[in-house]
N, C-alpha and C. Protein backbone atom coordinates (compact mmCIF):
# COMPACT_ATOMS: atom_id res chain seq x y z
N UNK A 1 -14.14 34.77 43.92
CA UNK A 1 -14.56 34.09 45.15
C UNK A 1 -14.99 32.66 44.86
N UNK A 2 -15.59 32.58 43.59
CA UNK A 2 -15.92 31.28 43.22
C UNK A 2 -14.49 30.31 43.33
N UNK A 3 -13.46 30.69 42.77
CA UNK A 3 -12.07 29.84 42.84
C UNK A 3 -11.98 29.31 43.63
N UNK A 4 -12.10 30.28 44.77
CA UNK A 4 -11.55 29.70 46.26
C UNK A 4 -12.54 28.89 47.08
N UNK A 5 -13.80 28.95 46.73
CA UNK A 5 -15.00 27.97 47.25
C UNK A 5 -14.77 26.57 46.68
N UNK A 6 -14.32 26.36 45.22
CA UNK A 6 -14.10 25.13 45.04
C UNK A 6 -12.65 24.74 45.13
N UNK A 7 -11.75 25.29 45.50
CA UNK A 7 -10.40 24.40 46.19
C UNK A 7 -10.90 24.05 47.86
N UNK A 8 -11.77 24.54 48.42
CA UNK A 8 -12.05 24.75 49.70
C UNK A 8 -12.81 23.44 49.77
N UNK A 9 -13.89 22.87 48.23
CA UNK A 9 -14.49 22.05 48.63
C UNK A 9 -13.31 20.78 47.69
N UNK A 10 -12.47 21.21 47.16
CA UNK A 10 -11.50 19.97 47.05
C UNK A 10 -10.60 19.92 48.20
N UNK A 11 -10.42 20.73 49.05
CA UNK A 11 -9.38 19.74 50.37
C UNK A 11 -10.51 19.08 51.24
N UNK A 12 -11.62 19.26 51.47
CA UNK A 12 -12.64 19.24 51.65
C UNK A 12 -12.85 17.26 51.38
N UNK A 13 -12.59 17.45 50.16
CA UNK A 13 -12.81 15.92 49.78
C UNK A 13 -11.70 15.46 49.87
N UNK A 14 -10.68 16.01 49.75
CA UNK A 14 -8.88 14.95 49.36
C UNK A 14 -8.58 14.76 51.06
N UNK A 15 -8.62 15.19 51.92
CA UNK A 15 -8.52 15.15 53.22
C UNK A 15 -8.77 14.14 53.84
N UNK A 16 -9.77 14.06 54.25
CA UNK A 16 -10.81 12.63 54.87
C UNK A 16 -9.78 11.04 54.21
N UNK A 17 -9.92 10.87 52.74
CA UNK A 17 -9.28 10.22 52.00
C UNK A 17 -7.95 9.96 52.11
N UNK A 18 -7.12 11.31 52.63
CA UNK A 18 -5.50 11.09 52.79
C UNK A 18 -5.72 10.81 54.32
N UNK A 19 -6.13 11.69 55.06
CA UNK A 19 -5.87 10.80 56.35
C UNK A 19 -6.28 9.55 57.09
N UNK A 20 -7.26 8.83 56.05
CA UNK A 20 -7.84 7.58 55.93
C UNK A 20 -6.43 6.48 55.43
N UNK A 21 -5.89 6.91 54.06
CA UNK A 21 -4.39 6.24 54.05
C UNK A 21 -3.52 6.45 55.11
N UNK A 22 -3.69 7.41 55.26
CA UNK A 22 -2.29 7.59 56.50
C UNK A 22 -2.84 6.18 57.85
N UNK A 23 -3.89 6.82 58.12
CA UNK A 23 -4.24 5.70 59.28
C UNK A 23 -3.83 4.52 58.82
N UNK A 24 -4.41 3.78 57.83
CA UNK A 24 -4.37 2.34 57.57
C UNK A 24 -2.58 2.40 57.23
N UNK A 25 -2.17 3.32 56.83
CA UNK A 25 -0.53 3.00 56.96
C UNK A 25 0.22 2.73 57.77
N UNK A 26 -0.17 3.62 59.11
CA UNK A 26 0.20 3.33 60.78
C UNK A 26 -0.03 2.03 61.14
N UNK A 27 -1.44 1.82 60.95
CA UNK A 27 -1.87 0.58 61.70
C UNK A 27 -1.55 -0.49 61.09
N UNK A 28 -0.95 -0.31 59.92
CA UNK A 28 -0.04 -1.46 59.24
C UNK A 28 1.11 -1.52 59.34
N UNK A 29 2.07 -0.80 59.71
CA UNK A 29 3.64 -0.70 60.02
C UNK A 29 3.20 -1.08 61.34
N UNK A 30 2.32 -1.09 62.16
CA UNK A 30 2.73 -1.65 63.93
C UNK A 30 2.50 -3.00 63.66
């Protein structure tokens, strides 16, 4: 159970971060 608590708290962190690039990628191709 421990495994799966810390992949849970790594999308957790990689998330926020990727859809933070994605945004500034959009709002730079318009």
């Amino acid at each position: 159970m421990k495994h799966v608590k810390s992949v849970f708290l790594a999308m957790v962190l990689i998330l926020p971060s990727s859809l933070y690039s994605a945004l500034t990628i959009a709002a730079d191709s318009q």
